[in-house]
N, C-alpha and C. Protein backbone atom coordinates (compact mmCIF):
# COMPACT_ATOMS: atom_id res chain seq x y z
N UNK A 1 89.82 95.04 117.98
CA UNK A 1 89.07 94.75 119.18
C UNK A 1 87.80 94.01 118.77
N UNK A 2 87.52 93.24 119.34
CA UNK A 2 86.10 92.33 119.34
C UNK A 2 85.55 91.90 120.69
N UNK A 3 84.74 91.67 120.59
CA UNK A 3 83.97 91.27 121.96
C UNK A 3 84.14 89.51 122.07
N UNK A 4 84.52 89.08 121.23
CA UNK A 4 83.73 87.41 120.88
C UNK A 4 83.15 86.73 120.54
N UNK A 5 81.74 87.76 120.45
CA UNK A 5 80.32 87.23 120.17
C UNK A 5 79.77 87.75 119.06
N UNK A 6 79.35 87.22 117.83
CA UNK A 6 79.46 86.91 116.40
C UNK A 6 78.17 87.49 116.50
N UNK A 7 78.29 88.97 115.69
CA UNK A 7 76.99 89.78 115.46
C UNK A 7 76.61 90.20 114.09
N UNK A 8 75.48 90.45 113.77
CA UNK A 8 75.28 90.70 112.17
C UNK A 8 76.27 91.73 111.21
N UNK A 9 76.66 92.52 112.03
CA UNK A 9 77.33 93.82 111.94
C UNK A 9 78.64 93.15 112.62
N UNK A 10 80.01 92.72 112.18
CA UNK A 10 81.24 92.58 113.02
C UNK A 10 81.64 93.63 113.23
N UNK A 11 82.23 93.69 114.63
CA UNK A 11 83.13 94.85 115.42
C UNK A 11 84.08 95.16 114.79
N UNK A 12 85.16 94.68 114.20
CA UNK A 12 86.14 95.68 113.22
C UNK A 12 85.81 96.57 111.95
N UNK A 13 84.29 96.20 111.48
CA UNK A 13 83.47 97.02 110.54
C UNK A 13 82.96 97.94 111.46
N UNK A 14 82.33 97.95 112.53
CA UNK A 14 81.59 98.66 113.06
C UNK A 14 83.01 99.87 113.45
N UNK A 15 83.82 99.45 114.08
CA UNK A 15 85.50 100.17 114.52
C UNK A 15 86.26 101.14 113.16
N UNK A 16 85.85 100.26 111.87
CA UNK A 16 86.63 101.23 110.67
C UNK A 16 85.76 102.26 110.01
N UNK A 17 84.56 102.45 110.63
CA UNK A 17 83.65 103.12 110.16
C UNK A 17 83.04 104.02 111.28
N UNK A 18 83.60 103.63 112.42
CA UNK A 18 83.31 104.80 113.36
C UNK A 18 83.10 106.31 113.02
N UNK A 19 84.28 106.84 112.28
CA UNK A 19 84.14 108.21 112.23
C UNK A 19 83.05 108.47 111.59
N UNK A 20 82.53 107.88 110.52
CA UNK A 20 81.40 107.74 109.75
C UNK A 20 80.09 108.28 110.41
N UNK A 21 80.33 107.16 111.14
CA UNK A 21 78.84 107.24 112.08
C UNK A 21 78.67 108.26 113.40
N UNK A 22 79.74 108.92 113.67
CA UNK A 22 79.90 109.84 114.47
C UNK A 22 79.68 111.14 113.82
N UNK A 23 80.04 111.29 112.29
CA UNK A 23 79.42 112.41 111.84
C UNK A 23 78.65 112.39 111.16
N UNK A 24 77.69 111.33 110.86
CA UNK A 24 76.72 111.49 110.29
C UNK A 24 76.54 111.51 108.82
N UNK A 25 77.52 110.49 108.46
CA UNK A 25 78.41 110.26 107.11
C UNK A 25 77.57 108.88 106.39
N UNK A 26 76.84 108.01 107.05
CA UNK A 26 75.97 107.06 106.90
C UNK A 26 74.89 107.17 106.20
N UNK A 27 74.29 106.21 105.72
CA UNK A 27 72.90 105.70 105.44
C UNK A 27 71.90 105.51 106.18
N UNK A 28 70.57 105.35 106.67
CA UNK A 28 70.11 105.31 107.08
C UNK A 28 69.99 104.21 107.91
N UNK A 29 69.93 103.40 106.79
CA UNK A 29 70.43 101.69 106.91
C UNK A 29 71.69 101.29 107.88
N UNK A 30 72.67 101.60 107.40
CA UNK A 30 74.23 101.21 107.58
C UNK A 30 74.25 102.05 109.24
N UNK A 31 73.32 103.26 109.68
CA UNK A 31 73.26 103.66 111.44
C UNK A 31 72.83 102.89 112.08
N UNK A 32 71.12 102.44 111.52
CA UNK A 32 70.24 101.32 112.14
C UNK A 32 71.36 99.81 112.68
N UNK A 33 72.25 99.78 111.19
CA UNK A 33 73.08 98.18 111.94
C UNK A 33 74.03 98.57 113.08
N UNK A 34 74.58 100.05 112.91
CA UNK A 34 75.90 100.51 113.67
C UNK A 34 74.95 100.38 115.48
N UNK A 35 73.90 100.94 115.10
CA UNK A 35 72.77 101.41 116.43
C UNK A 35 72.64 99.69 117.65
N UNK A 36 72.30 98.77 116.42
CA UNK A 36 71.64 97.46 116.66
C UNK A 36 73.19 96.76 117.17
N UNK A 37 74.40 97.15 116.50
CA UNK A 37 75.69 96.52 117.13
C UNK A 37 76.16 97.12 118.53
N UNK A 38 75.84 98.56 118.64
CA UNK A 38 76.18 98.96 120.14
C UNK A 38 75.24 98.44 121.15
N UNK A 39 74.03 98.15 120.62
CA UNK A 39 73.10 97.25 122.07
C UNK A 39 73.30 95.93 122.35
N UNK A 40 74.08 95.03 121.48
CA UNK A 40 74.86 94.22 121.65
C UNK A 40 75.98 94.10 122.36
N UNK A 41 77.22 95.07 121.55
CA UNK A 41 78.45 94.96 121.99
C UNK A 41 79.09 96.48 123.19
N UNK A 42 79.52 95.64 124.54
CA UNK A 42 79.72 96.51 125.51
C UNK A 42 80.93 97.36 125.16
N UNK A 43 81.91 96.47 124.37
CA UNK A 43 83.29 97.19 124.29
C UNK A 43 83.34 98.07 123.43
N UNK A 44 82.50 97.66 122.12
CA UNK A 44 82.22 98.64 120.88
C UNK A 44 81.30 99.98 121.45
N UNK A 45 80.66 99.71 122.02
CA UNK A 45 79.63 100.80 122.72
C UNK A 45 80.67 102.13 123.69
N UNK A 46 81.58 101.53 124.22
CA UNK A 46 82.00 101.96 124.74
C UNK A 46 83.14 102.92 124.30
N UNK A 47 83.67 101.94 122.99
CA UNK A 47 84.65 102.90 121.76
C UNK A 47 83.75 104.13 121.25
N UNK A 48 82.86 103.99 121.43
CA UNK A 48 81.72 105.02 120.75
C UNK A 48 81.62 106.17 121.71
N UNK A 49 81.41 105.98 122.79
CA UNK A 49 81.40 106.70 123.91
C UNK A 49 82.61 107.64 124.06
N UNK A 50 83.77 106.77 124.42
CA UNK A 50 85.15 107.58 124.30
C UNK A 50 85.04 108.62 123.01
N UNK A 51 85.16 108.33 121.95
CA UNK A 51 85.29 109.11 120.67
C UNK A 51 84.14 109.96 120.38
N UNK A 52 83.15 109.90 120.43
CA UNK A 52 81.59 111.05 120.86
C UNK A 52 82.90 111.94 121.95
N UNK A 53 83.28 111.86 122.96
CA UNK A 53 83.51 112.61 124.11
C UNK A 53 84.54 113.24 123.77
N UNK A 54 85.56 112.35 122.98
CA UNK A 54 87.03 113.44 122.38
C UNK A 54 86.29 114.15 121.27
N UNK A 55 85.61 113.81 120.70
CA UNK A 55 84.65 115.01 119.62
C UNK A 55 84.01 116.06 120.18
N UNK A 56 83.33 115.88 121.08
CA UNK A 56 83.04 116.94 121.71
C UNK A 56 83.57 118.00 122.36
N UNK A 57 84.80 117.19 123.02
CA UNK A 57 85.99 118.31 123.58
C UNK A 57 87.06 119.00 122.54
N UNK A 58 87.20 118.12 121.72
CA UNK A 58 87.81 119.01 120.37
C UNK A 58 86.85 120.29 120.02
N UNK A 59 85.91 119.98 119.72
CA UNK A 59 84.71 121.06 118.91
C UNK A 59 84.58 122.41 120.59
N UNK A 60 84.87 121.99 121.47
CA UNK A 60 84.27 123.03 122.73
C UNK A 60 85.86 123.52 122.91
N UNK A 61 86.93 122.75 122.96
CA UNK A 61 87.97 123.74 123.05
C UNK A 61 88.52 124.28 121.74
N UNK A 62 88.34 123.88 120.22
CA UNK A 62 89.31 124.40 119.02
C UNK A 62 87.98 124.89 118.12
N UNK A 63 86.83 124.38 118.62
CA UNK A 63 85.64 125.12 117.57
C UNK A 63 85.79 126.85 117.54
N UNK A 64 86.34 127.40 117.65
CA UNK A 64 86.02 129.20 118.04
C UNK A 64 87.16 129.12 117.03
N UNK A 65 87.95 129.22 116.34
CA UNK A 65 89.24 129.55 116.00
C UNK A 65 88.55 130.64 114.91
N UNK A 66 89.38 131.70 114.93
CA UNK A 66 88.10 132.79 113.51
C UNK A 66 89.15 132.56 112.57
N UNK A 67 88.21 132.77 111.35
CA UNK A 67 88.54 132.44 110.10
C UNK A 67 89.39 133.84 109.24
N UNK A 68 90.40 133.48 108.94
CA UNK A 68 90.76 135.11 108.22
C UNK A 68 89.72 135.38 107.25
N UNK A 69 89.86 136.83 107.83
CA UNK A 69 88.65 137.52 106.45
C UNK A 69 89.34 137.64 105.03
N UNK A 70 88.26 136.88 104.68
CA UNK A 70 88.18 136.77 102.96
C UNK A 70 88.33 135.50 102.44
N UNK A 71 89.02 134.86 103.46
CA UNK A 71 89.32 133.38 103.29
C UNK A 71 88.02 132.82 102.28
N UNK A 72 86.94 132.61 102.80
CA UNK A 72 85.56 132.22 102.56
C UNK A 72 85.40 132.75 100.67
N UNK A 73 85.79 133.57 100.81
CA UNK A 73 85.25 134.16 99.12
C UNK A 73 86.48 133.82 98.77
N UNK A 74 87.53 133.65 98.89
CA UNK A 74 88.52 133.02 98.13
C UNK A 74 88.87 131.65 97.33
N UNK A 75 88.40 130.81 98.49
CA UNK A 75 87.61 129.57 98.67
C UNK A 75 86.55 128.99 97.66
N UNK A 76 85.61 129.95 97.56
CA UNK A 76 84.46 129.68 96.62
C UNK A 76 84.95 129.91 95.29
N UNK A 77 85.39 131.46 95.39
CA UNK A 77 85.90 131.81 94.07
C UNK A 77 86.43 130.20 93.28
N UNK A 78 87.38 130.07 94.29
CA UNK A 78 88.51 128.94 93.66
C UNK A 78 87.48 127.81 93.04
N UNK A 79 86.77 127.53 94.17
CA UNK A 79 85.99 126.59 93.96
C UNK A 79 85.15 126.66 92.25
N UNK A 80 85.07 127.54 92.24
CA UNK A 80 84.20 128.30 91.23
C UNK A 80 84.92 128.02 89.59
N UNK A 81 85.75 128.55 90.15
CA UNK A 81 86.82 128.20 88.84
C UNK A 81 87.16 127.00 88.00
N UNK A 82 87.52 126.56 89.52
CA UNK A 82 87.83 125.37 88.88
C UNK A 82 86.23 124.32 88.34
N UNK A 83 85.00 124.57 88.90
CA UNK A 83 84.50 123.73 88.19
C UNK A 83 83.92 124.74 86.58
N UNK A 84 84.30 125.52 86.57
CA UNK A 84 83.99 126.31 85.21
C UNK A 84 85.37 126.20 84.07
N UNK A 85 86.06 124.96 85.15
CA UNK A 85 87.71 124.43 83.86
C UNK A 85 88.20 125.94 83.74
N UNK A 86 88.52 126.79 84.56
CA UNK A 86 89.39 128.23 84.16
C UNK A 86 90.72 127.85 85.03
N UNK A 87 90.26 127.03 86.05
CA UNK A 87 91.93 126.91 86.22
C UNK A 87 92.03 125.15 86.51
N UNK A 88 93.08 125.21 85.84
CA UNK A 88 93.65 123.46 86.12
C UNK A 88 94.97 123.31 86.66
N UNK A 89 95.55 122.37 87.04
CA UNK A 89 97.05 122.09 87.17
C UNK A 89 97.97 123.00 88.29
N UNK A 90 96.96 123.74 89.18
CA UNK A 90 97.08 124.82 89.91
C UNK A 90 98.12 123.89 91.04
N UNK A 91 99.34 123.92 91.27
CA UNK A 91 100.08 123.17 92.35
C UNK A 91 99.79 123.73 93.99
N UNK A 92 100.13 123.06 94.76
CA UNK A 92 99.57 123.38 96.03
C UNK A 92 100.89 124.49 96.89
N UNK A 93 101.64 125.09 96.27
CA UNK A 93 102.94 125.59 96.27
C UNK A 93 101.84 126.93 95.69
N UNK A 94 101.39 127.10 94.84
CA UNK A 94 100.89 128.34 94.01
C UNK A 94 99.79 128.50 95.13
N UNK A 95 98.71 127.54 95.48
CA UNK A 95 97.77 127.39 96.46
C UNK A 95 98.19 128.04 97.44
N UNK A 96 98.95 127.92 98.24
CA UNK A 96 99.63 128.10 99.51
C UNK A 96 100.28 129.80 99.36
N UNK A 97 100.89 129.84 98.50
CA UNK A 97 101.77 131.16 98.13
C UNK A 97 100.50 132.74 98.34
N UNK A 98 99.21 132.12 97.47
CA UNK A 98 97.91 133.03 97.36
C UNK A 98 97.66 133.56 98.87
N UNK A 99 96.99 132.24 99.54
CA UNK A 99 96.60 132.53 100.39
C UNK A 99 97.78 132.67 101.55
N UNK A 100 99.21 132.42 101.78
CA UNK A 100 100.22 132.71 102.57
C UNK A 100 100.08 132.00 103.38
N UNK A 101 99.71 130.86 102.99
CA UNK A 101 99.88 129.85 103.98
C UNK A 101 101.22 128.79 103.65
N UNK A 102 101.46 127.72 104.26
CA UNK A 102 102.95 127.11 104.07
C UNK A 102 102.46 125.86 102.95
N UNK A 103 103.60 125.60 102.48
CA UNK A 103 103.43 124.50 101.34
C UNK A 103 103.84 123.25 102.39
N UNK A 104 102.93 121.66 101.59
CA UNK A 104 103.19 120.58 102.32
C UNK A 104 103.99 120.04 103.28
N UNK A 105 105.50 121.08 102.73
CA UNK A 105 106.71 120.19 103.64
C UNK A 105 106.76 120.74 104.64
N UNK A 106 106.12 121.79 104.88
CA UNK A 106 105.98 122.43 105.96
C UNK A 106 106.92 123.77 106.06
N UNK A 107 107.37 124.44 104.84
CA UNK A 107 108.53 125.97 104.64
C UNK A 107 107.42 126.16 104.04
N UNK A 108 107.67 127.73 104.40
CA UNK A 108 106.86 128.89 103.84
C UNK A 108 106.65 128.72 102.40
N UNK A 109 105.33 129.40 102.15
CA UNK A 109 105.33 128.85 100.34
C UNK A 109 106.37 130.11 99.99
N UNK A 110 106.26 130.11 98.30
CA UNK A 110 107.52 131.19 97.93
C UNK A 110 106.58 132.57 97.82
């Protein structure tokens, strides 16, 4: 999508970087141009608008979901590990099996 009208910031940059700038994934810099392209462009402004609004209704209807307990310290632990090199090569089949959740293809892990 483009508008037509040739801006410092082009609309298919401003479009592949949306999510970016919707969460706050940017530079300070790189918002200021995203900011300066929506007061320009009506259609881009408007892609912004739509997607702010499905973000918001995602987060107000699926934000509550509770977290299984323990999940969180399991998580870290892992986290933990692995940057202390105690575990490597860990497959996402072994991943999945721990916590009982399903492996990639979508069957139960073993």
């Amino acid at each position: 999508m483009s508008c037509g009208n040739p801006h410092e910031t082009d609309c298919s940059e401003v479009l592949d970087h949306l999510y970016e700038y919707l969460d706050d994934e940017m530079s300070d810099g790189d918002c200021a141009k995203f900011k300066e392209h929506f007061d320009e462009c009506h259609p881009c402004l408007e892609k912004y608008g739509l997607e702010q609004a499905v973000k918001k209704l995602v987060k107000r209807c699926c934000g509550h979901d509770d977290v299984p307990s323990g999940l969180r310290a399991k998580v870290l632990t892992r986290i933990e590990l692995i940057r202390a090199g105690e575990v490597v090569g860990v497959s996402v089949q072994e991943t999945a099996a721990e916590g009982g959740g399903t492996a990639p293809t979508g069957t139960p892990a073993p």
